[in-house]
Protein backbone atom coordinates (compact mmCIF):
# COMPACT_ATOMS: atom_id res chain seq x y z
CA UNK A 1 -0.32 41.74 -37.73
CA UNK A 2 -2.95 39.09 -36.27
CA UNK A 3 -6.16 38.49 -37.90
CA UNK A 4 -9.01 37.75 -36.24
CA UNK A 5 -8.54 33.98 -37.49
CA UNK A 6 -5.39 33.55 -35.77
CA UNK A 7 -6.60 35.59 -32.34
CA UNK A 8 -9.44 32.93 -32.28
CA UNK A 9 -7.52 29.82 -32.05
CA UNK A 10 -4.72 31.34 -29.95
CA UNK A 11 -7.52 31.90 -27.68
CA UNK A 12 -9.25 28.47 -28.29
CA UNK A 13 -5.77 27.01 -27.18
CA UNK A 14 -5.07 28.85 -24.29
CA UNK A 15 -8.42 27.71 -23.21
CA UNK A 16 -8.25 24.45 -23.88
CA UNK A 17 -4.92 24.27 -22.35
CA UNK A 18 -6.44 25.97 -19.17
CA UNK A 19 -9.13 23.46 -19.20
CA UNK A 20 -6.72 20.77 -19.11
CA UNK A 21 -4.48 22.05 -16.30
CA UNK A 22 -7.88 22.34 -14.24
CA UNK A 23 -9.31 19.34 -14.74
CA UNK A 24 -6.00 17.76 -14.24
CA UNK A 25 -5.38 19.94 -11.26
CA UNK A 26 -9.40 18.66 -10.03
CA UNK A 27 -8.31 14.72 -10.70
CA UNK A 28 -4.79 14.62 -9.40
CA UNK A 29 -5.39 12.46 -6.02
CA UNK A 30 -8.37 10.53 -8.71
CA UNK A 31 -5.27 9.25 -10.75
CA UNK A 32 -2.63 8.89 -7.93
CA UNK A 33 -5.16 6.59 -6.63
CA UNK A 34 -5.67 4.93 -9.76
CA UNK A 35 -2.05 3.75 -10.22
CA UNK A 36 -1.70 3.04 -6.24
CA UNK A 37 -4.48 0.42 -7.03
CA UNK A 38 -2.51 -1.64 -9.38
CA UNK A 39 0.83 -0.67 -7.76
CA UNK A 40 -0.07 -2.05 -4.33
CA UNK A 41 -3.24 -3.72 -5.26
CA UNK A 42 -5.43 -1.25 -2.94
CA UNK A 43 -8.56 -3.31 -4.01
CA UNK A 44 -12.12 -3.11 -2.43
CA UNK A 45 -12.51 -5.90 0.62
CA UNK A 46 -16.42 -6.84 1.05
CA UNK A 47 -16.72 -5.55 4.63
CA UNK A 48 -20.67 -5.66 6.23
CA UNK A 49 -21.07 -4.01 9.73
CA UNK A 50 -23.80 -4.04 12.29
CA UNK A 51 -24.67 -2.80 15.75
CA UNK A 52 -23.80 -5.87 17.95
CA UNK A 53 -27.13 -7.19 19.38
CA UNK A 54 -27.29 -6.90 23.39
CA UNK A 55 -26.58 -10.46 25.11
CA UNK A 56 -27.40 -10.50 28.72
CA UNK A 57 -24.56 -11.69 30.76
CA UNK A 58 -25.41 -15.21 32.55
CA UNK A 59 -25.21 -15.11 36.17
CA UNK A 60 -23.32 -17.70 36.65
CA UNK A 61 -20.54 -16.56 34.68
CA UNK A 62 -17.40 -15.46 36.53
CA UNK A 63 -15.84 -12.20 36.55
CA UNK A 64 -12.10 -11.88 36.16
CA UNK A 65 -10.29 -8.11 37.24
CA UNK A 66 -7.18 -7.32 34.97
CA UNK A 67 -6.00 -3.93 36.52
CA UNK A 68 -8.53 -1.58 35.68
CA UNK A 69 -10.52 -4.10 33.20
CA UNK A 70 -13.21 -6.12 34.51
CA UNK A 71 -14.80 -8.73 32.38
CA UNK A 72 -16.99 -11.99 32.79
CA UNK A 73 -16.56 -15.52 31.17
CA UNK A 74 -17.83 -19.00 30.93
CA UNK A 75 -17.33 -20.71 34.32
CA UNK A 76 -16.13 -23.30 32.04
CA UNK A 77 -12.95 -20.85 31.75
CA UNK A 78 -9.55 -21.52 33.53
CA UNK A 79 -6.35 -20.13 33.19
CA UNK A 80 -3.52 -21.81 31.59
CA UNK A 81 -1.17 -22.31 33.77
CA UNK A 82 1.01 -23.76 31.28
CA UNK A 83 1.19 -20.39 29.53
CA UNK A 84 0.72 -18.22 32.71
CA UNK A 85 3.24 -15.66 33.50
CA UNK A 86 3.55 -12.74 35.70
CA UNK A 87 5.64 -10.52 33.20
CA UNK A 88 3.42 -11.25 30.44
CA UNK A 89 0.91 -8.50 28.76
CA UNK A 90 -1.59 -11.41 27.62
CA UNK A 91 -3.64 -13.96 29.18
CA UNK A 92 -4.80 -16.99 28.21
CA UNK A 93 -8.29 -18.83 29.23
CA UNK A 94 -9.55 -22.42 27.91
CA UNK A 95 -12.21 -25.32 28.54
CA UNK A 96 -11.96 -28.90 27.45
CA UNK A 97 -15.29 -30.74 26.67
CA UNK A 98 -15.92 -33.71 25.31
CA UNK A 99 -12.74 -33.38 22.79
CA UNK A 100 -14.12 -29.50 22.20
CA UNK A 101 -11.29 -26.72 23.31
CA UNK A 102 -12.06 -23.28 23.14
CA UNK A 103 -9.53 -20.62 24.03
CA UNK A 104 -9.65 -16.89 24.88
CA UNK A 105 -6.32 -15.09 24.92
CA UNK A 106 -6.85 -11.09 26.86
CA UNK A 107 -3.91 -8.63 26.41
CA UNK A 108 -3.98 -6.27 29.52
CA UNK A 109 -5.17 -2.72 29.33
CA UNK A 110 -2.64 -0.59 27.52
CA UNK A 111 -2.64 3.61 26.95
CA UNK A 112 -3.58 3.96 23.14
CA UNK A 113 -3.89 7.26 23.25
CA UNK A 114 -0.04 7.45 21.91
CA UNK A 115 -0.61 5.32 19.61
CA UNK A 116 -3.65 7.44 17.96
CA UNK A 117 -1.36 10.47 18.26
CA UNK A 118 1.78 8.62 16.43
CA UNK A 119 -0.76 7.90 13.37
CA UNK A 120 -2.04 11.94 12.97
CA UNK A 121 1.94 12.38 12.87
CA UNK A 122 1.89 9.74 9.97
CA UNK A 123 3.07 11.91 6.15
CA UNK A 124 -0.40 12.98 4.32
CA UNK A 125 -2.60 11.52 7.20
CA UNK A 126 -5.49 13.96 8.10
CA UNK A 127 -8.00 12.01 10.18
CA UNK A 128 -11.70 12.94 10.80
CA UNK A 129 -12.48 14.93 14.11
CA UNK A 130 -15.30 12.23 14.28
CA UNK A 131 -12.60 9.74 14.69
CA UNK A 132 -10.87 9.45 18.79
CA UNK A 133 -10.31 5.74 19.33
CA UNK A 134 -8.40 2.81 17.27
CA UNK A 135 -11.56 0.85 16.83
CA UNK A 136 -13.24 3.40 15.15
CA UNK A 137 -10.56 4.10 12.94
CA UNK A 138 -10.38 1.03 11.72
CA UNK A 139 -13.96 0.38 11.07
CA UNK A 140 -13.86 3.53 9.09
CA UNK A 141 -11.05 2.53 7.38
CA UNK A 142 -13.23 -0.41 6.52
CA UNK A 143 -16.16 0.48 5.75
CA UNK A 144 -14.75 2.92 3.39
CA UNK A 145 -12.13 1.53 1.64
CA UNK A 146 -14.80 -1.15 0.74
CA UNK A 147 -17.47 0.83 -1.16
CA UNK A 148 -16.51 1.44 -5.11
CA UNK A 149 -13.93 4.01 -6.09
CA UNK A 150 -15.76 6.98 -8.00
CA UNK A 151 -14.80 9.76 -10.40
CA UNK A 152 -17.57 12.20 -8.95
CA UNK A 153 -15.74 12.18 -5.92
CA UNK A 154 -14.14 15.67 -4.36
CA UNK A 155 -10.53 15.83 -3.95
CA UNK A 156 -10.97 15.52 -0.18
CA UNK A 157 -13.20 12.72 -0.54
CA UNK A 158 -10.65 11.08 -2.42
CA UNK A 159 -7.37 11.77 -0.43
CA UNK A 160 -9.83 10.31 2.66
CA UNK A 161 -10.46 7.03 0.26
CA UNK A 162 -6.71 6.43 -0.55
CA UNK A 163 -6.24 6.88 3.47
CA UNK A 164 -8.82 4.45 3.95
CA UNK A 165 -7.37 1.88 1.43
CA UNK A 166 -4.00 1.97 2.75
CA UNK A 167 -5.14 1.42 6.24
CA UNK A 168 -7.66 -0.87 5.45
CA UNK A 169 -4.38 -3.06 3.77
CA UNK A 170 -2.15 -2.29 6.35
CA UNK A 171 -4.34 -2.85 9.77
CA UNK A 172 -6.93 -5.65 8.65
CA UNK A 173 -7.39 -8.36 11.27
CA UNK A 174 -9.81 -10.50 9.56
CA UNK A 175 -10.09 -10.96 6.10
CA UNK A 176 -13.22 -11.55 4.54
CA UNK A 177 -14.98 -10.87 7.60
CA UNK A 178 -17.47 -8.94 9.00
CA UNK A 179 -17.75 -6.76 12.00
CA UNK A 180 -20.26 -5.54 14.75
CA UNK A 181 -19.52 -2.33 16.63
CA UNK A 182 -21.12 -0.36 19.76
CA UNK A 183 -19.72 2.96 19.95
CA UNK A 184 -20.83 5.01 23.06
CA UNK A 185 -19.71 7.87 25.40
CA UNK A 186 -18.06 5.76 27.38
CA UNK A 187 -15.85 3.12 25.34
CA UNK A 188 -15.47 2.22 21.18
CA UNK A 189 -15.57 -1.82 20.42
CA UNK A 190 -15.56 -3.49 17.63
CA UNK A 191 -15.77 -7.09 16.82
CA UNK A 192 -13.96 -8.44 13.68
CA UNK A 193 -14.98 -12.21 13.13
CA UNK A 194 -15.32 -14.58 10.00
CA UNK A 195 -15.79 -18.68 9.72
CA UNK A 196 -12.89 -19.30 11.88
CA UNK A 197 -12.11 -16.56 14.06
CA UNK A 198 -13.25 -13.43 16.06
CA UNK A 199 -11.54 -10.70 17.45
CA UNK A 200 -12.76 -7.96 19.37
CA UNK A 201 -11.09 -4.40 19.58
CA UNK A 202 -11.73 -2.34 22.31
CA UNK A 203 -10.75 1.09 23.78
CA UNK A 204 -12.25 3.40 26.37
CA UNK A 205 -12.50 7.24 25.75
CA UNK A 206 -12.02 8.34 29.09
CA UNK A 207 -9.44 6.75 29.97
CA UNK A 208 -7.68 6.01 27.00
CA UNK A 209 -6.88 2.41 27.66
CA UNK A 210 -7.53 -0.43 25.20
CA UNK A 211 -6.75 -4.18 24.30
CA UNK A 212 -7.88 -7.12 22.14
CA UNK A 213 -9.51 -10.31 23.08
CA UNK A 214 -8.64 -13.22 20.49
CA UNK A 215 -11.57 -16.02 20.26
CA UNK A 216 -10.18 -19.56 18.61
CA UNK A 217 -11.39 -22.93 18.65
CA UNK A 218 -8.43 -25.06 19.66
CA UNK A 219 -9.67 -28.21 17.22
CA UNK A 220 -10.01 -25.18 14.05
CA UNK A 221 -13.28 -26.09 13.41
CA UNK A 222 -15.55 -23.03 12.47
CA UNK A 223 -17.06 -20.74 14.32
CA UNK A 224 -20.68 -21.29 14.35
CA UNK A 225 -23.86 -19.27 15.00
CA UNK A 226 -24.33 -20.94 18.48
CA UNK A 227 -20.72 -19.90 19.08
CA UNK A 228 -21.41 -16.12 18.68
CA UNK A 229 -23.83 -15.10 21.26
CA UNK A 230 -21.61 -16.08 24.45
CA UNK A 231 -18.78 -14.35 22.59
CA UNK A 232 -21.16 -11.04 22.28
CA UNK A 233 -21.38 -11.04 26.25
CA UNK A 234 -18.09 -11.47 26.75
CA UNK A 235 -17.43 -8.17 24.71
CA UNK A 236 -20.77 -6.56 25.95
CA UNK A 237 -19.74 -7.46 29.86
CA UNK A 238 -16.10 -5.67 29.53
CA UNK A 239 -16.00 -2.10 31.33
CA UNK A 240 -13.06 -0.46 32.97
CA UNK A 241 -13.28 0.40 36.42
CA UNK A 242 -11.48 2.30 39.34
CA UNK A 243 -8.67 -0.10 40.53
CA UNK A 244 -4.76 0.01 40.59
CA UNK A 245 -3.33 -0.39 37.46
CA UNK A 246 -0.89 -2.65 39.17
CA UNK A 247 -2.98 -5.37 39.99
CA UNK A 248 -3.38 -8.17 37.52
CA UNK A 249 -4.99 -11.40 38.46
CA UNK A 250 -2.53 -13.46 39.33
C-alpha cells in the first residue's frame, strides 16, 4: 500500500514528465531549426529594404514594346545585334562611351502565375495570403530570414522563419545587397542591387505576367550612386499594356 510519500513523487514525475513532453511538443520546429542552421548553414543575410524613390522618366528617352511590356531607356540604348535573335526569350541593350559599356539584358513577359502555384504545392510550404506575386515572396523571404532567430517565437512564427531561410538560400539574386520595392494594385517590383550589380524583379497582378531586367557594367567597375537613378526610371517606366502577346520588337 502507497504512502503519501510515494503518491507525491509519482505525481511530481508524471508532472514533470508532462512538462517536458509540452515544452518539447511547444519547441519542436525551435530545434528542427536549430540543427537545419548548422546542417545547411541557414544563417541570417544583412538584407535593408526601401520604397524606391520616384524618378521621372526623361523625355527624350525611347520607349521599346516587348509584347504586352512597354518600357523606356537611354537613347544611348541599341540592340545587339550580335546577340539578337527571334527565338530568344531575352534581349539585350548596350551603349559604348568613351571606353564606358553599359548593358541591359530584358527577358520577355512570361505567365508566373504557375510558377507561384508550383511553390504552394512545394512539401511543408504554407505561404501568407498577403503574399500573390514572386517579388513579394522573395522580399519576404528576405526580409525575414534576415532578422535574429528567437526562442519567444510561436510555432507558426517559426515554421514561417525556417520557410523564409530556406528560400532566402535557395532564391537569392544578390548577395549582400539591398533592395527597393513598390508594391501596388497594379504590379509587385523589386529591385535587388549591390556594388556591382542590380536586378530588378517584376510581375503584374492582373495579368500575371513577369520578367527580370539584369543591369551590368560591361568594364565591371561598380555601380555607383550616379548610376542608380536612370536605373530607377527604367524600373519605374515599365507597365504592361493591351497588345498581342505575339509581337516582340524585332
Amino acid at each position: 500500500m502507497w504512502n503519501k510519500k510515494k503518491v507525491f513523487y509519482v505525481v511530481l514525475i508524471a508532472c514533470v514528465i508532462t512538462t517536458i513532453i509540452r515544452v518539447a511538443f511547444h519547441y519542436r520546429l525551435h530545434l528542427m531549426y536549430v540543427y537545419m542552421r548548422y546542417r545547411h548553414e541557414l544563417k541570417p543575410v544583412p538584407f535593408e529594404s526601401r520604397q524606391m524613390p520616384y524618378v521621372p522618366v526623361p523625355a527624350t528617352w525611347a520607349q521599346h514594346h516587348f509584347g504586352k511590356m512597354e518600357l523606356s531607356l537611354p537613347s544611348e540604348f541599341h540592340i545587339d545585334n550580335d546577340t539578337f535573335s527571334e527565338e530568344s526569350t531575352v534581349r539585350y541593350y548596350r551603349y559604348e562611351t568613351k571606353g564606358e559599356t553599359k548593358g541591359v539584358i530584358i527577358s520577355l513577359p512570361q505567365d508566373y502565375s504557375d510558377m507561384l502555384v508550383m511553390t504552394k504545392l512545394m512539401p511543408n510550404i504554407q505561404l501568407r495570403d498577403s503574399i500573390s506575386t514572386l517579388p513579394r515572396l522573395r522580399y519576404e523571404c528576405y526580409r525575414t530570414a534576415s532578422t535574429p532567430f528567437n526562442w519567444a517565437m510561436s510555432p507558426p512564427e517559426v515554421n514561417w522563419y525556417i520557410q523564409c531561410a530556406v528560400f532566402s538560400k535557395l532564391l537569392r539574386v544578390v548577395q549582400d545587397g539591398n533592395a527597393e520595392f513598390v508594391f501596388d494594385d497594379e504590379m509587385d517590383k523589386l529591385l535587388m542591387s549591390n556594388a556591382k550589380r542590380a536586378v530588378f524583379e517584376w510581375q503584374c497582378k492582373k495579368t500575371s505576367l513577369g520578367g527580370y531586367i539584369h543591369f551590368y557594367d560591361g568594364n565591371e567597375a561598380e555601380i555607383n550612386a550616379a548610376d542608380t537613378d536612370w536605373i530607377r526610371a527604367v524600373c519605374q517606366s515599365l507597365k504592361i499594356i493591351e497588345l498581342d502577346l505575339n509581337e516582340v520588337e524585332q
